[in-house]
C-alpha atoms as a PDB file:
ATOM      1  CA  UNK A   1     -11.626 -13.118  51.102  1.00  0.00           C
ATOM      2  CA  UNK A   2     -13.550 -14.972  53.806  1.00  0.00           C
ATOM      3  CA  UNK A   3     -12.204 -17.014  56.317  1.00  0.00           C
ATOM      4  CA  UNK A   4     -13.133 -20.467  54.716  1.00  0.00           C
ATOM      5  CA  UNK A   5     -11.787 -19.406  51.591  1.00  0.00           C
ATOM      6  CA  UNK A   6      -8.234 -18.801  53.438  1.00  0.00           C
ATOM      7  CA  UNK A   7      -8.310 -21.874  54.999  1.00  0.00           C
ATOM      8  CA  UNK A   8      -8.981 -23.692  51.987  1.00  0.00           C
ATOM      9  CA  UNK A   9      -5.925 -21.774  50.223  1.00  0.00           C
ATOM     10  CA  UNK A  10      -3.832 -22.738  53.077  1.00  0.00           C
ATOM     11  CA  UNK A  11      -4.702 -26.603  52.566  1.00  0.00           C
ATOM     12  CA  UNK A  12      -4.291 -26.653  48.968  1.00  0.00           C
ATOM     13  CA  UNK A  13      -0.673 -24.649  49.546  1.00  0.00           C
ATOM     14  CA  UNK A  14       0.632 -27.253  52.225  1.00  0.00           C
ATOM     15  CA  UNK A  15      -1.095 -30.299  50.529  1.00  0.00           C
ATOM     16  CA  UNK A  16       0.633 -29.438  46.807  1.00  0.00           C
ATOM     17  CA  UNK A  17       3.945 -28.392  48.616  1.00  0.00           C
ATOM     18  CA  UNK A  18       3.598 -32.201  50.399  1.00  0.00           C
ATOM     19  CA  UNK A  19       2.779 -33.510  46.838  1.00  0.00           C
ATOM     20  CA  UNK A  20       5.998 -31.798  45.700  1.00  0.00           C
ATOM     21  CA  UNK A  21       8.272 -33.084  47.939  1.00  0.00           C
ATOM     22  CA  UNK A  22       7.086 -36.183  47.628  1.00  0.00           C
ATOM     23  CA  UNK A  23       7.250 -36.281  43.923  1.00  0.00           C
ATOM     24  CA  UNK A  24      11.318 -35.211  44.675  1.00  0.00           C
ATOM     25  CA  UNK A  25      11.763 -37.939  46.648  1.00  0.00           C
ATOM     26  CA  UNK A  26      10.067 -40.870  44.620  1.00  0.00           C
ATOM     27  CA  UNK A  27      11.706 -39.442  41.456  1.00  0.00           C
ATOM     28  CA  UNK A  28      14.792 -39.282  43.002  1.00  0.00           C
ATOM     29  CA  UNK A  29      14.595 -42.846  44.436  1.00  0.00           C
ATOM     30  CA  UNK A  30      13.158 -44.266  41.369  1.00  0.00           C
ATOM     31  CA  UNK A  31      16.446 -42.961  39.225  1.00  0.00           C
ATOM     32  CA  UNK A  32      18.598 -43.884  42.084  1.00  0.00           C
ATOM     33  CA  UNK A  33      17.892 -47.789  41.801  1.00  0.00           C
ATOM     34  CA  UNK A  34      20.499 -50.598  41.172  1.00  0.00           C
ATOM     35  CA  UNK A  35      20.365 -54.265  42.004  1.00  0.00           C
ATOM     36  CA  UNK A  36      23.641 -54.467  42.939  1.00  0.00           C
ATOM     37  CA  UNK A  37      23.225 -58.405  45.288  1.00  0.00           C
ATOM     38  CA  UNK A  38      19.570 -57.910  44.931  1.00  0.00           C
ATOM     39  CA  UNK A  39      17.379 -60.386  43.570  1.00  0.00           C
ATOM     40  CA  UNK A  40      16.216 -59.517  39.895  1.00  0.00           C
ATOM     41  CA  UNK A  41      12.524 -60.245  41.767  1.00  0.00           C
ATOM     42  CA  UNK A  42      13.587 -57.636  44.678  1.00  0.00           C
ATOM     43  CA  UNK A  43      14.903 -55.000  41.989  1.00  0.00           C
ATOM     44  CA  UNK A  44      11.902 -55.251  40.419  1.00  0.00           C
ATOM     45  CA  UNK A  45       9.699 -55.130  42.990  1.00  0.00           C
ATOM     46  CA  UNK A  46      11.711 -52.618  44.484  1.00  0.00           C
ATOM     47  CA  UNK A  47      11.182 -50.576  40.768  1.00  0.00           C
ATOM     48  CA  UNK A  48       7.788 -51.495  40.903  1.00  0.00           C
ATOM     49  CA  UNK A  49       7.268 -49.575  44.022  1.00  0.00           C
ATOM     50  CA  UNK A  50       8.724 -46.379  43.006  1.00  0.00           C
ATOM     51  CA  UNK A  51       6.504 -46.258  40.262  1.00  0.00           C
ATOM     52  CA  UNK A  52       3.674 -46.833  41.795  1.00  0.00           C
ATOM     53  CA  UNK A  53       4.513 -44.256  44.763  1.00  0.00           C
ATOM     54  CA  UNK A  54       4.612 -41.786  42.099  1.00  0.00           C
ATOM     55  CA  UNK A  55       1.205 -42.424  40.210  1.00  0.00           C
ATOM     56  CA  UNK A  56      -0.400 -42.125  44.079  1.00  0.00           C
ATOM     57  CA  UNK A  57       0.678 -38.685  43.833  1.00  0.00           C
ATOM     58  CA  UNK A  58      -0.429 -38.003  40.356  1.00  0.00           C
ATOM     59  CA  UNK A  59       2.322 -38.957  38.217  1.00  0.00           C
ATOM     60  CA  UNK A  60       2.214 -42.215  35.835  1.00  0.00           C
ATOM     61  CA  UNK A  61       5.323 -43.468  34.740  1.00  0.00           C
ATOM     62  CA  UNK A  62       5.393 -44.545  31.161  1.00  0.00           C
ATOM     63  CA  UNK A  63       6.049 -47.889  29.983  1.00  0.00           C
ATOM     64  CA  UNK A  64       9.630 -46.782  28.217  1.00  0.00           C
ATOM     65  CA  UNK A  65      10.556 -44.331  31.280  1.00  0.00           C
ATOM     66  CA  UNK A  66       9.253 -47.984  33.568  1.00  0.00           C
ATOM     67  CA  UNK A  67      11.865 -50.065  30.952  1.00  0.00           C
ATOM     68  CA  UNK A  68      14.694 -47.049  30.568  1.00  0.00           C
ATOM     69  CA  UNK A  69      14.666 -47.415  34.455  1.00  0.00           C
ATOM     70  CA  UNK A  70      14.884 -50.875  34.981  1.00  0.00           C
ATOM     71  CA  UNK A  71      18.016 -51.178  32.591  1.00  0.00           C
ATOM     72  CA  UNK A  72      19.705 -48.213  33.955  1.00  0.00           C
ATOM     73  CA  UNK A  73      19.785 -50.203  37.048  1.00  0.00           C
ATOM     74  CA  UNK A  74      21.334 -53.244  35.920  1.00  0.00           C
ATOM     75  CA  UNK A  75      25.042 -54.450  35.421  1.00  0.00           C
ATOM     76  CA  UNK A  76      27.152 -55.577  33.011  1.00  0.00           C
ATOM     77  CA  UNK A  77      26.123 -58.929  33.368  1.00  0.00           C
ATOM     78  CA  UNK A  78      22.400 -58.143  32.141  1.00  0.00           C
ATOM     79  CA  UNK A  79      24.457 -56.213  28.439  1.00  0.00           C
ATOM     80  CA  UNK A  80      22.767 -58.670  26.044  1.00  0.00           C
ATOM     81  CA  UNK A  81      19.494 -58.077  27.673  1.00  0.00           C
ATOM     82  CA  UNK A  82      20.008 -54.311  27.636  1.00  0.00           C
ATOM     83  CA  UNK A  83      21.247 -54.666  23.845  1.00  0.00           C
ATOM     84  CA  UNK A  84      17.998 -56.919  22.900  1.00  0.00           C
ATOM     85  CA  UNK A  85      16.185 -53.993  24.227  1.00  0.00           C
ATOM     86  CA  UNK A  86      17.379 -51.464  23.214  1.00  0.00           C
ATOM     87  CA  UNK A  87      17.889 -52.487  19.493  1.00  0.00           C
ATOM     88  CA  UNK A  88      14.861 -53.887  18.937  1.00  0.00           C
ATOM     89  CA  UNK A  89      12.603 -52.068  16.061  1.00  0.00           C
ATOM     90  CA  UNK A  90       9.861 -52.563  18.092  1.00  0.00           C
ATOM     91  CA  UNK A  91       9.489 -51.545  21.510  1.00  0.00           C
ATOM     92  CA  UNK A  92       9.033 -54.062  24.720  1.00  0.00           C
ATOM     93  CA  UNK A  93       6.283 -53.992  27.414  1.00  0.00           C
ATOM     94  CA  UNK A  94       7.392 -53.791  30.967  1.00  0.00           C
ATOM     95  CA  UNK A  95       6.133 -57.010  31.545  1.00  0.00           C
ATOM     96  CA  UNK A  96       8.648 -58.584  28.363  1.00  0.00           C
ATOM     97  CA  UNK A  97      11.879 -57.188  29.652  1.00  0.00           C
ATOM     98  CA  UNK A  98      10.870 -58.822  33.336  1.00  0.00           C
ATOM     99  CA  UNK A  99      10.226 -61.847  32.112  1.00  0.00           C
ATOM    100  CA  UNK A 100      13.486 -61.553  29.895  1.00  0.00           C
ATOM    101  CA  UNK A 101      15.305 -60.853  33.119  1.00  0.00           C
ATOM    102  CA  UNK A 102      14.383 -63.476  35.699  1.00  0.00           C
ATOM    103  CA  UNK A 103      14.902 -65.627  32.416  1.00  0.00           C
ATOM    104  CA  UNK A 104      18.699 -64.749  31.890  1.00  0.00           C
ATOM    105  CA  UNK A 105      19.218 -64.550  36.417  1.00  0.00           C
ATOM    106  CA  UNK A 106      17.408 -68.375  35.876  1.00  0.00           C
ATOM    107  CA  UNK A 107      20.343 -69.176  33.548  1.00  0.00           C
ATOM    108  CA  UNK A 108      23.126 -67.394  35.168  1.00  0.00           C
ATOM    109  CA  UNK A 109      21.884 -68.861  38.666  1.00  0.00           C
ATOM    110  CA  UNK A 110      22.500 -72.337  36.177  1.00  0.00           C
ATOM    111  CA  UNK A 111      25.999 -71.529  34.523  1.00  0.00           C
ATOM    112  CA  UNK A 112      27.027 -70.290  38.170  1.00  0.00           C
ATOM    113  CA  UNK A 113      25.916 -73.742  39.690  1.00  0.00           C
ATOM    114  CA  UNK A 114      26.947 -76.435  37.132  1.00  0.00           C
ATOM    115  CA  UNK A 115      30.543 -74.424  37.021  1.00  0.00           C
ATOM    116  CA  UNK A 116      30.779 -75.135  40.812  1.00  0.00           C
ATOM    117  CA  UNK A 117      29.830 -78.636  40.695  1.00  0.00           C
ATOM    118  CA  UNK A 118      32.423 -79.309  37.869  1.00  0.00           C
ATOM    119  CA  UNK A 119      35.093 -77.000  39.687  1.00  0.00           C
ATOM    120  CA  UNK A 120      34.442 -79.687  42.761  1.00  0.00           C
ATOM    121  CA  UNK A 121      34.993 -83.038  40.679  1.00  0.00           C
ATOM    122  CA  UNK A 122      38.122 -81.704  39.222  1.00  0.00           C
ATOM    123  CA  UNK A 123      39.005 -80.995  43.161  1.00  0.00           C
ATOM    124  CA  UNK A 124      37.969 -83.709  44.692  1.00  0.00           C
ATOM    125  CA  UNK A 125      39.952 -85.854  40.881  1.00  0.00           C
ATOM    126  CA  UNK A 126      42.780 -83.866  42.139  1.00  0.00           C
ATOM    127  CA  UNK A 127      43.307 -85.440  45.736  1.00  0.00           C
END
């Protein structure tokens, strides 16, 4: 073997070994993900991210691993969500179970307020 050809075997070694590791780590991250106090925006952009790390190196996730991910990651407050999805005959696009998620964080975000504001009248009826 020439000398250019055992360079170029050296390259392609330490370039997929880089891939590989790299793969490890996005996969790893991507499965890893839970909003906890995030944002349903910043867990999604944060899932977002992940999968598009991994299609750089080669890998595309699909749209039902993209979806299996993002519900994994959620709590128990997001179970009717997870239940709509996971029922349904037919399946969801990425984009419908985002938009079905900032949808139910808009309405608990509601509930949570309007419950405060009536938990300060009865206070303040109190005094």
């Amino acid at each position: 073997m020439d000398t250019s050809a055992k360079i170029w075997k050296v390259v392609v070694t330490l370039y997929e070994s880089k891939i590989t590791s790299k793969l490890m780590f996005y996969r790893r991250t991507l499965h890893s993900q839970r909003k906890g106090e995030l944002s349903m925006k910043d867990f999604l952009v944060k899932i977002k991210g992940c999968c598009d790390h991994l299609a750089s190196c080669g890998e595309i996730i699909s749209e039902h691993k993209h979806i299996t991910v993002i519900l994994n990651g959620l709590s128990s407050d997001y179970e009717s969500v997870i239940t709509i999805v996971t029922s349904s005959q037919l399946p969801y696009t990425v984009q419908g179970v985002v938009s079905m998620l900032l949808d139910a964080e808009a309405r608990q975000q509601l509930v949570s307020t309007e419950i405060s504001s009536s938990a300060n009248v009865v206070s303040h009826q109190s005094s």
